[in-house]
Protein backbone atom coordinates (compact mmCIF):
# COMPACT_ATOMS: atom_id res chain seq x y z
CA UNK A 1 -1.85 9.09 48.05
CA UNK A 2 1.67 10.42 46.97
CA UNK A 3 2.01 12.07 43.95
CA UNK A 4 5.31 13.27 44.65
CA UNK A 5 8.60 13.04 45.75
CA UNK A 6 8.94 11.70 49.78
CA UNK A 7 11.62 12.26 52.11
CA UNK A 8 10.83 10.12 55.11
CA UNK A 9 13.06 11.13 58.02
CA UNK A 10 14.28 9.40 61.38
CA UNK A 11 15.26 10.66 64.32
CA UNK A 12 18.25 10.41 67.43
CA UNK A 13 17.92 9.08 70.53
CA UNK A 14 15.97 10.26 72.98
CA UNK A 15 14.30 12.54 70.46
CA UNK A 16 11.11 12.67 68.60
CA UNK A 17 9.80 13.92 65.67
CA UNK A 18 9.28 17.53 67.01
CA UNK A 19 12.41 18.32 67.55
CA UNK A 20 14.05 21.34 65.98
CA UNK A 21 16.20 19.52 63.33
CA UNK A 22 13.74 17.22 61.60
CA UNK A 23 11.16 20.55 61.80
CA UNK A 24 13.71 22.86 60.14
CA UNK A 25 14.65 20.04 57.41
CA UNK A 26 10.61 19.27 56.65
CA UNK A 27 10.30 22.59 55.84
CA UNK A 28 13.46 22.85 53.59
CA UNK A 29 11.71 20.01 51.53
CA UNK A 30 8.46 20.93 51.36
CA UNK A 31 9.64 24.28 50.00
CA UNK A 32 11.06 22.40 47.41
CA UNK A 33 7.62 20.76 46.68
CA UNK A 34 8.31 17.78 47.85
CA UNK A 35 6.24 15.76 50.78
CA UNK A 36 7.99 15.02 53.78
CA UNK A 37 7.08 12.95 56.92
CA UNK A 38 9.10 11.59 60.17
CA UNK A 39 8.69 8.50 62.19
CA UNK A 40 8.71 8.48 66.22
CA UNK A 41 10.70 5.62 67.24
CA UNK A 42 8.93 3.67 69.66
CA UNK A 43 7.73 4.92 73.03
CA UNK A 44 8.88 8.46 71.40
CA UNK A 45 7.28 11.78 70.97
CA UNK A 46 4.18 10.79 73.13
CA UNK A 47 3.16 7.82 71.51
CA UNK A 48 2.12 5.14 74.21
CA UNK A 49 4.36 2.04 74.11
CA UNK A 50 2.17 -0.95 73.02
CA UNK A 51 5.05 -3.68 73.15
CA UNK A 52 7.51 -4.62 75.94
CA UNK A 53 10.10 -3.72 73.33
CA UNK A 54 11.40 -0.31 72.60
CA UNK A 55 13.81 0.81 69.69
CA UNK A 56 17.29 0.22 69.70
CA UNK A 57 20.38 1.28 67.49
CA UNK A 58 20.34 -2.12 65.46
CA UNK A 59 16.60 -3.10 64.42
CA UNK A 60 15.68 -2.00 61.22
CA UNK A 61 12.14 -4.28 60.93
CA UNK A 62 10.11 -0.70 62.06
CA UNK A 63 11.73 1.55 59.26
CA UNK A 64 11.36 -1.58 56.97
CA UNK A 65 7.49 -1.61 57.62
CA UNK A 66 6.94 1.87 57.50
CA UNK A 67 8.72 1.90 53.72
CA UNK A 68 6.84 -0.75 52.92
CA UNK A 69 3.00 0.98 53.56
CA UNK A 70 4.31 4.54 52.27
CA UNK A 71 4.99 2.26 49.22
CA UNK A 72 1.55 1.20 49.13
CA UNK A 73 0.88 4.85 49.08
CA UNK A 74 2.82 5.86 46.07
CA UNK A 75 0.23 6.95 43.19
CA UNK A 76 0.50 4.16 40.20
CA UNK A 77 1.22 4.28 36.82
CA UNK A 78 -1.83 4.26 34.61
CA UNK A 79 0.37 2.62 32.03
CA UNK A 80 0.99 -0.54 34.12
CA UNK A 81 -2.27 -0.41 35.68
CA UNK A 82 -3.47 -1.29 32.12
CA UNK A 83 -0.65 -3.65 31.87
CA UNK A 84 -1.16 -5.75 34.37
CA UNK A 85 -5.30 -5.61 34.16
CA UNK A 86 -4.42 -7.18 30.70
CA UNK A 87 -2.30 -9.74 32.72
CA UNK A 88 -5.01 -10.42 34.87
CA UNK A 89 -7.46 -10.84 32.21
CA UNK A 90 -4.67 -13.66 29.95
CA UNK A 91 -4.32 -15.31 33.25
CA UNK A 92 -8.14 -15.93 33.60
CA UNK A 93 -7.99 -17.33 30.04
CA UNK A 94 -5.62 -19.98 30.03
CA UNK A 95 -6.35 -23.78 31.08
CA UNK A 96 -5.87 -24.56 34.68
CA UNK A 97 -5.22 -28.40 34.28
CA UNK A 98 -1.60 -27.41 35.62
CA UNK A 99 -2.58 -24.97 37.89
CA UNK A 100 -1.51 -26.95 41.29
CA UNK A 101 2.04 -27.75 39.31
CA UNK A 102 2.49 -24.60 38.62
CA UNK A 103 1.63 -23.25 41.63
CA UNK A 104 4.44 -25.87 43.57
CA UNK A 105 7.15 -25.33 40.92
CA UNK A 106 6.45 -21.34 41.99
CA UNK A 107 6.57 -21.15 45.44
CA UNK A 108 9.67 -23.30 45.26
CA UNK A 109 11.16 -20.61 43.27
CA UNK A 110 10.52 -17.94 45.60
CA UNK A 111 11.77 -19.64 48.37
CA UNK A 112 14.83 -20.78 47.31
CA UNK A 113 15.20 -16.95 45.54
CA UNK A 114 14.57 -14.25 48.04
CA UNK A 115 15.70 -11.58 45.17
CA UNK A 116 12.79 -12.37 42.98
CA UNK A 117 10.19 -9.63 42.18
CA UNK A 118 7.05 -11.28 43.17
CA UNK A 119 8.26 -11.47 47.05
CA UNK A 120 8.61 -7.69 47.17
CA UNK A 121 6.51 -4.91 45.74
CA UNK A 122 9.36 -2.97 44.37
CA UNK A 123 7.52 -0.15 42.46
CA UNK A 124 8.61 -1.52 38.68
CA UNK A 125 7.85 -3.85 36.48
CA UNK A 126 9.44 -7.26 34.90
CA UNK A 127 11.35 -4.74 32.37
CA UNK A 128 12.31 -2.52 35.26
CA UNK A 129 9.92 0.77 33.89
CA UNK A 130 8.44 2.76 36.21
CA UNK A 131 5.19 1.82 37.68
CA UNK A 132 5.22 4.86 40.02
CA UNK A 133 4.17 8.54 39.22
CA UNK A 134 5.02 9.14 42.54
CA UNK A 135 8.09 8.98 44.91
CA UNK A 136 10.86 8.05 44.82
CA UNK A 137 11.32 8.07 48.25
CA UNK A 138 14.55 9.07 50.38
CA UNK A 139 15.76 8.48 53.54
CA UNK A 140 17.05 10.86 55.81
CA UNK A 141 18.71 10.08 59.39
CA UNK A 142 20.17 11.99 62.23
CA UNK A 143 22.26 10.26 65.00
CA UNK A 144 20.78 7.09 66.49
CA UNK A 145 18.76 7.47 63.17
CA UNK A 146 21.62 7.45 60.71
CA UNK A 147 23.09 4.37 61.99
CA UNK A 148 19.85 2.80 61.22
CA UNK A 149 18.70 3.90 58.21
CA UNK A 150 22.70 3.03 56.56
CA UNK A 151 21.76 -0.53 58.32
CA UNK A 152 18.76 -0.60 56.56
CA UNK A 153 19.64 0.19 53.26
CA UNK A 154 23.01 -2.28 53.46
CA UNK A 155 21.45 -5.16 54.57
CA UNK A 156 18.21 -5.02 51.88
CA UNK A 157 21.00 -3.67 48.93
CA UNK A 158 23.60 -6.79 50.07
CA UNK A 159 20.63 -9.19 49.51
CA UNK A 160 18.91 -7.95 46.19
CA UNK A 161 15.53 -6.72 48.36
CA UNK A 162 15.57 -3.24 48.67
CA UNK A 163 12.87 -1.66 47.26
CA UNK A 164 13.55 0.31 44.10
CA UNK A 165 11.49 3.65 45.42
CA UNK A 166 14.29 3.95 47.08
CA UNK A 167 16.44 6.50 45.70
CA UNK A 168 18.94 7.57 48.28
CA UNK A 169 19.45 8.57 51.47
CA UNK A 170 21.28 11.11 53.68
CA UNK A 171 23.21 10.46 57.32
CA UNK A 172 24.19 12.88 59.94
CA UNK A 173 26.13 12.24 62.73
CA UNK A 174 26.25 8.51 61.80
CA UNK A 175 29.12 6.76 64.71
CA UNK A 176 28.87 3.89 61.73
CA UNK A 177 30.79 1.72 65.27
CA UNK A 178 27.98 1.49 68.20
CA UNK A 179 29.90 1.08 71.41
CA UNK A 180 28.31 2.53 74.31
CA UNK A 181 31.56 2.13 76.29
CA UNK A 182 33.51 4.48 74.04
CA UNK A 183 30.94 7.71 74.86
CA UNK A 184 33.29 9.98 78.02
CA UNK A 185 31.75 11.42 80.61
CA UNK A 186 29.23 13.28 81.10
CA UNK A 187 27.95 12.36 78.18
CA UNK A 188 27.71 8.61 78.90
CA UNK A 189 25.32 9.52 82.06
CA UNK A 190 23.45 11.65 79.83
CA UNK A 191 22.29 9.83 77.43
CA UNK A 192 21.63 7.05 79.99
CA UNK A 193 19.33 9.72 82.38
CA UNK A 194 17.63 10.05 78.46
CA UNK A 195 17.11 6.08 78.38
CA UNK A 196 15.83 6.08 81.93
CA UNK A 197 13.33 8.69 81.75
CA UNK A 198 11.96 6.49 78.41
CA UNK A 199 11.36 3.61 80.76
CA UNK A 200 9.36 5.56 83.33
CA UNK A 201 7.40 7.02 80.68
CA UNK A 202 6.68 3.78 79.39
CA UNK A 203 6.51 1.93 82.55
CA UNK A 204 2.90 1.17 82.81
CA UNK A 205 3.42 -1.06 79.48
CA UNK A 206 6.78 -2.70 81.07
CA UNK A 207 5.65 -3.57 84.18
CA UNK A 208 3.26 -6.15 82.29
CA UNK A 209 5.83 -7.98 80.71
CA UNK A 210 6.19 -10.96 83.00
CA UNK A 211 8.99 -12.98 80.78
CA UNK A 212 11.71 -14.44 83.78
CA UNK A 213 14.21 -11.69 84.86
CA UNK A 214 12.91 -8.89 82.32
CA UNK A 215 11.30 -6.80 85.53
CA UNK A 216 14.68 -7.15 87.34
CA UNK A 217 16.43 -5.86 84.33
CA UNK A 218 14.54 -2.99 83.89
CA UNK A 219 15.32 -2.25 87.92
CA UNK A 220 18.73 -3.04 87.05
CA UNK A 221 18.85 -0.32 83.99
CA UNK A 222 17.10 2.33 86.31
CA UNK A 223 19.92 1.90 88.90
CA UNK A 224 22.86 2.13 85.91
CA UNK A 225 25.07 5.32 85.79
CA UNK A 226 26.40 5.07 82.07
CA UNK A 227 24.32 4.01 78.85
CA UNK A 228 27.34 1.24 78.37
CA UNK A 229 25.92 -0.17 81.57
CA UNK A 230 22.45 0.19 80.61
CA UNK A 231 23.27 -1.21 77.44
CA UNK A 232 24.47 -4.27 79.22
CA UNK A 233 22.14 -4.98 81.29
CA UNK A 234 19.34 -4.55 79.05
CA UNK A 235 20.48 -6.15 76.05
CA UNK A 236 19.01 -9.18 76.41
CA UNK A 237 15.79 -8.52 76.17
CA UNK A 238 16.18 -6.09 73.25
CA UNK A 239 14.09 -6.81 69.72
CA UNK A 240 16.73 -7.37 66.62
CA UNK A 241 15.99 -9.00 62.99
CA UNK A 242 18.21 -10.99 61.51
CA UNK A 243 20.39 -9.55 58.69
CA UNK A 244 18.80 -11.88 55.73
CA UNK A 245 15.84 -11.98 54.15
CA UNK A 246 12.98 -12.17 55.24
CA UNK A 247 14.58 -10.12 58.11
CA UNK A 248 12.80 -12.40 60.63
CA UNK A 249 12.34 -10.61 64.40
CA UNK A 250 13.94 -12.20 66.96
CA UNK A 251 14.62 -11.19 70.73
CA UNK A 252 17.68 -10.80 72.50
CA UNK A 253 21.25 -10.67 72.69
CA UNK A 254 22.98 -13.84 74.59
CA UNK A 255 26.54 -12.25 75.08
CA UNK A 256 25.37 -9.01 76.38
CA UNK A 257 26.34 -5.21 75.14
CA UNK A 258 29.09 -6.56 73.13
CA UNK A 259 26.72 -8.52 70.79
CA UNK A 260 24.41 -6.27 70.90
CA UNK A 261 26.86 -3.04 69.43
CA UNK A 262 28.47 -5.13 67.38
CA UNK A 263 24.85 -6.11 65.46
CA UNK A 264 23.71 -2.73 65.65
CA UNK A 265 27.06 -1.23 63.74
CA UNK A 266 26.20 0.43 61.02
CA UNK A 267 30.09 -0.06 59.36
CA UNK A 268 29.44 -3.63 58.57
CA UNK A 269 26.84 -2.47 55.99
CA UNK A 270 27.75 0.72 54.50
CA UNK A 271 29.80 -1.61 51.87
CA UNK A 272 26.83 -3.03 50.50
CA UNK A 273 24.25 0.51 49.77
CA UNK A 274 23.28 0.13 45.76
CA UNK A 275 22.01 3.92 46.20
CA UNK A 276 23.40 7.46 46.03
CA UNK A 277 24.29 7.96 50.04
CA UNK A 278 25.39 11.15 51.65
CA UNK A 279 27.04 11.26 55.16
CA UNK A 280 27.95 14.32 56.75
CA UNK A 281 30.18 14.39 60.05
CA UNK A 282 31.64 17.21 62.03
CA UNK A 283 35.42 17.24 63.17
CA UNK A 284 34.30 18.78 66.98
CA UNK A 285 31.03 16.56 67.37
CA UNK A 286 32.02 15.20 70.79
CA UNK A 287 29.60 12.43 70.46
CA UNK A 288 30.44 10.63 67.44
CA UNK A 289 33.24 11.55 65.53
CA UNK A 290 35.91 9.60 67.02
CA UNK A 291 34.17 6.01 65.77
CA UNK A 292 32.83 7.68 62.46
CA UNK A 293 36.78 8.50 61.92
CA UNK A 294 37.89 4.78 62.57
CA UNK A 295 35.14 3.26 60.38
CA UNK A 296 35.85 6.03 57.50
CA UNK A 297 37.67 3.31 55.58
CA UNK A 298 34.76 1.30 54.97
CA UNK A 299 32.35 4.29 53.77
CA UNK A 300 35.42 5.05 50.78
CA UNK A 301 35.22 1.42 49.72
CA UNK A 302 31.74 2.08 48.05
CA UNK A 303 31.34 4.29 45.02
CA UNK A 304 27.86 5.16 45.94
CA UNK A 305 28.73 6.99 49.49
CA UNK A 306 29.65 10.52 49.18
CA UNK A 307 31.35 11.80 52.87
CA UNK A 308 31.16 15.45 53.80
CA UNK A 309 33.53 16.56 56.71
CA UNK A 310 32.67 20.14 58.16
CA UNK A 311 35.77 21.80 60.58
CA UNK A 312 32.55 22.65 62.94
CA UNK A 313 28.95 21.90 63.66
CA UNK A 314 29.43 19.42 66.85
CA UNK A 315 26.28 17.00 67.35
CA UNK A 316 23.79 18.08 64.64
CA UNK A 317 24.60 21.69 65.26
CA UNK A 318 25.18 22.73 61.46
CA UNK A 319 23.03 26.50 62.02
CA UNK A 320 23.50 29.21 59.58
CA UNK A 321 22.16 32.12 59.07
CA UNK A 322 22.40 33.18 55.38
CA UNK A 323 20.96 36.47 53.68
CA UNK A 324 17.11 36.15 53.06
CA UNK A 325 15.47 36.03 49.69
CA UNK A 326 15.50 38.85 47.40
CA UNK A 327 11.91 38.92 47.76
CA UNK A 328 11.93 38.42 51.60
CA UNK A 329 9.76 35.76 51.66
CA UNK A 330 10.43 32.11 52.17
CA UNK A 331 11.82 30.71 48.51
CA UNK A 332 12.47 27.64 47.08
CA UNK A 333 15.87 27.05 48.64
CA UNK A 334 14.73 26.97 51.81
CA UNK A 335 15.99 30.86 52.81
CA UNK A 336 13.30 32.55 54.68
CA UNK A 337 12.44 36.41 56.49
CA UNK A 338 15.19 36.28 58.98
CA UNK A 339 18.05 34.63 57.33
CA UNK A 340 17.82 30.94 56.07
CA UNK A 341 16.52 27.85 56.57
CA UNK A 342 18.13 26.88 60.06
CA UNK A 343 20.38 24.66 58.94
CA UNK A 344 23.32 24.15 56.49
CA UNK A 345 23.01 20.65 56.45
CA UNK A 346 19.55 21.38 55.62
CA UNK A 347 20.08 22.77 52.07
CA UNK A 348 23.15 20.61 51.64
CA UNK A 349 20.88 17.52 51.65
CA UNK A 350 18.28 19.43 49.94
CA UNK A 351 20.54 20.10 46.95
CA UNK A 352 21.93 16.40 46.85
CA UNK A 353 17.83 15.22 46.37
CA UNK A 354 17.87 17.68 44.10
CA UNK A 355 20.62 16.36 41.63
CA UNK A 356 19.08 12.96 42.23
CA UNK A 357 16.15 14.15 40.99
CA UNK A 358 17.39 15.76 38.27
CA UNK A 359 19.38 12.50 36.85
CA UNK A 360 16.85 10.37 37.09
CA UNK A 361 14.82 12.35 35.13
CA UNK A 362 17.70 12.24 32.64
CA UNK A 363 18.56 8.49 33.15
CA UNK A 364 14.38 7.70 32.20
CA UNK A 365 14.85 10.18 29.43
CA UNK A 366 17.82 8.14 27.97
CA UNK A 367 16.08 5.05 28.39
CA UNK A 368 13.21 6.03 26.83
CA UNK A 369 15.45 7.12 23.89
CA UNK A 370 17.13 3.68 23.60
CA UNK A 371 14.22 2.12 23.79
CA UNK A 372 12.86 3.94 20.80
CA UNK A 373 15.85 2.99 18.96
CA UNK A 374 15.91 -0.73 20.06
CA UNK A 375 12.14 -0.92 18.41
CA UNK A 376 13.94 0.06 15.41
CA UNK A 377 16.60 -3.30 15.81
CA UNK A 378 14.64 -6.61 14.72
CA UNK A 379 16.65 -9.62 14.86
CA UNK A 380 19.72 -8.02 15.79
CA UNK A 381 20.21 -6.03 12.35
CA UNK A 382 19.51 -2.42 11.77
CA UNK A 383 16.69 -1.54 9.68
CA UNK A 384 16.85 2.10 8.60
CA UNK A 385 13.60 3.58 9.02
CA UNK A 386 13.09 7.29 8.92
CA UNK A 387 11.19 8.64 12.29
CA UNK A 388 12.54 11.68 12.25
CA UNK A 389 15.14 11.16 14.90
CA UNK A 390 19.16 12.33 14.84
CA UNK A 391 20.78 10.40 12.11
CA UNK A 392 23.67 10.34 14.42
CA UNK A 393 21.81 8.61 16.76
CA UNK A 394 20.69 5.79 14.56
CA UNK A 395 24.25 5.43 13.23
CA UNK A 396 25.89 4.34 16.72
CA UNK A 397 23.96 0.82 16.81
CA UNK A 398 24.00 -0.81 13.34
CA UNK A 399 24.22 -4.69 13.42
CA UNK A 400 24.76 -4.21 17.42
CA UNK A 401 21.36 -4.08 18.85
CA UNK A 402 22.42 -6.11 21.61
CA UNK A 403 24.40 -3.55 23.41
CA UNK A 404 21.18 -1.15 23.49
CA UNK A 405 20.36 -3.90 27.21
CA UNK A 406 23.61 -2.62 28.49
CA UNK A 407 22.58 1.26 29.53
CA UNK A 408 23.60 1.72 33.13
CA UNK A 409 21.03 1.99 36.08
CA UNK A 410 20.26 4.69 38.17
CA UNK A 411 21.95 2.59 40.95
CA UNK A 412 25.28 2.47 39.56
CA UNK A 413 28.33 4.51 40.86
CA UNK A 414 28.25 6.65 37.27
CA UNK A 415 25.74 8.57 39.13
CA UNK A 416 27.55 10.01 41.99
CA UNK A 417 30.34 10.91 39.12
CA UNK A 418 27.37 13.37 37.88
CA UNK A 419 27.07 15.21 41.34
């Protein structure tokens, strides 16, 4: 069960979960006392492949399942527990002579309305109060992983879906444009001799894939000098979802690499995010920084992206070495014996979850105020009762009870204004 807040965390290519950089930035949030976990792509960190398909830079259906189970996870109101047993209990109650009708006229709904509640568990209620005590969850993704998780969170905000545990997320080193053919050498062989040594790790499970040409395309991909190549060659046999709900998988890209980085490109979805997002780039990272830079535009167009430029910190590289804690221990800001937490980007994304934190707290707080006051509003007039509250507060709503539904959401670009 979590009781607390998550921060679920992907990582690059051709990394795994143990790498130094999701480490260092577990232990950052857990000093904070939050929970943290990571996800191994698949066929990463050790984990046997099970599928003829590994990960790629544009499927999202594997972070979209793991969300969805972690929400399971999240402890429950007892509040709405009680709510909806009473629901339950009404339900059983009522005739059932138009209980097939009903039950047509429903599932015609939801089909023709993706957005509706009852096709996702979203973690609230019909009145949008909190059913969870724990959570919210945030997303944090380096590299590979940033392009993925900014996919993820465009194409379920564009469509109404995403689940409202999320509470933000965090990118580093996110290209935002995929296009293998853009990476200079040596780093294009690189990252292929990465791929390749994937494949023969997982070989045993792709050798029994007998769909027509798939063996010669893995041959093909062994024998390829650059990723852009490998890319090519391989991309038609790659595992995508489509971009609409209900994010069906499908297999394969018919025109090749281009296609296939084009799909995966994080850019065409960054518009869309309904949540608090920080990206953080470096000037000298070699890797990605030239297509963050010509994608920029389209992180400014949303309200709810912050971008973070450093002069240095190439690929991920964002190490510091701060003074330790007064008390030389490891404190709550992630500073420990021998100077700090690792990583600046570390406490930077640390501190943004923080302020998150903090306004939703005050956003609930503020609801929870206006709701008080709305009780107090029958029929759209003011009735002056004394509860003990701020006279000034009563005063600001006579005769205009209606306006009391208009309080922002947490998801609106006021937040980041607060930051």
């Amino acid at each position: 069960q979590i009781d607390k807040p998550l921060v679920l965390l992907l990582h690059g290519m051709n990394n795994d979960s143990s790498f130094g950089y999701i480490r260092s930035m577990m232990r950052t949030a857990t000093s904070r006392g939050w929970m943290a976990c990571a996800i191994n792509m698949r066929g990463q960190g050790g984990v046997e492949l099970t599928t003829p398909r590994a990960y790629n830079a544009g499927f999202t259906g594997d972070l979209r399942g793991v969300i969805l189970q972690l929400e399971k996870r999240l402890v429950r109101s007892t509040t709405t527990e009680r709510r909806r047993g009473r629901r339950r209990s009404d339900t059983r109650g009522n005739a059932n002579e138009n209980k097939n009708k009903n039950e047509n006229e429903n599932d015609a709904t939801k089909s023709a309305n993706p957005t509706n509640p009852d096709n996702n568990n979203d973690g609230y209620d019909d009145d949008d109060d909190v059913i969870h005590q724990g959570g919210p969850i945030f997303l944090l993704g380096y590299s590979l992983g940033a392009n993925i998780i900014t996919k993820y969170l465009g194409e379920e905000s564009l469509h109404g879906t995403l689940p409202k545990c999320i509470a933000g997320g965090a990118a580093m080193g996110n290209p935002l444009h995929i296009h293998s053919g853009s990476i200079a050498f040596p780093w294009n062989m690189v990252l292929a001799a990465g791929i390749k040594r994937s494949i023969l790790q997982n070989y045993k499970t792709l050798k029994q894939f007998r769909e027509p040409g798939y063996q010669t395309a893995v041959k093909k991909a062994l024998m390829s000098p650059t990723i852009a190549q490998l890319d090519d060659t391989f991309s038609r046999y790659l595992i995508r979802n489509e971009g609409k709900p209900p994010y069906e998988m499908k297999l394969g890209y018919d025109g090749g690499g281009e296609e296939y980085w084009r799909d995966a490109s994080s850019h065409r979805y960054v518009a869309h995010v309904s949540v608090p997002l920080l990206k953080i780039s470096a000037q000298d990272d070699f890797l990605v920084f030239g297509q963050f830079a010509k994608k920029l535009n389209y992180c400014l167009e949303n309200p709810n992206v912050i971008v973070v430029k450093t002069r240095c910190g190439g690929h991920l590289g964002w190490q510091e070495s701060p003074p330790p804690s007064p008390s030389g221990n490891c404190d709550n800001k992630g500073r420990g014996l021998f100077g700090g937490s690792g990583s600046w980007s570390d406490v930077a994304v640390a501190d943004f979850i923080e302020a998150l934190l903090q306004i939703r707290g005050e956003d609930r707080e503020e609801k929870k105020k206006k709701k008080r006051m709305m009780e107090r509003v029958v029929g759209g007039y003011y009735h002056d009762v004394d509860d003990g509250g701020d006279d000034d507060e009563s005063t600001t709503i006579r005769n205009e009870g209606h306006a009391l539904n208009n309080s922002y959401s947490p998801r609106q670009p006021k937040i980041l204004s607060r930051l």
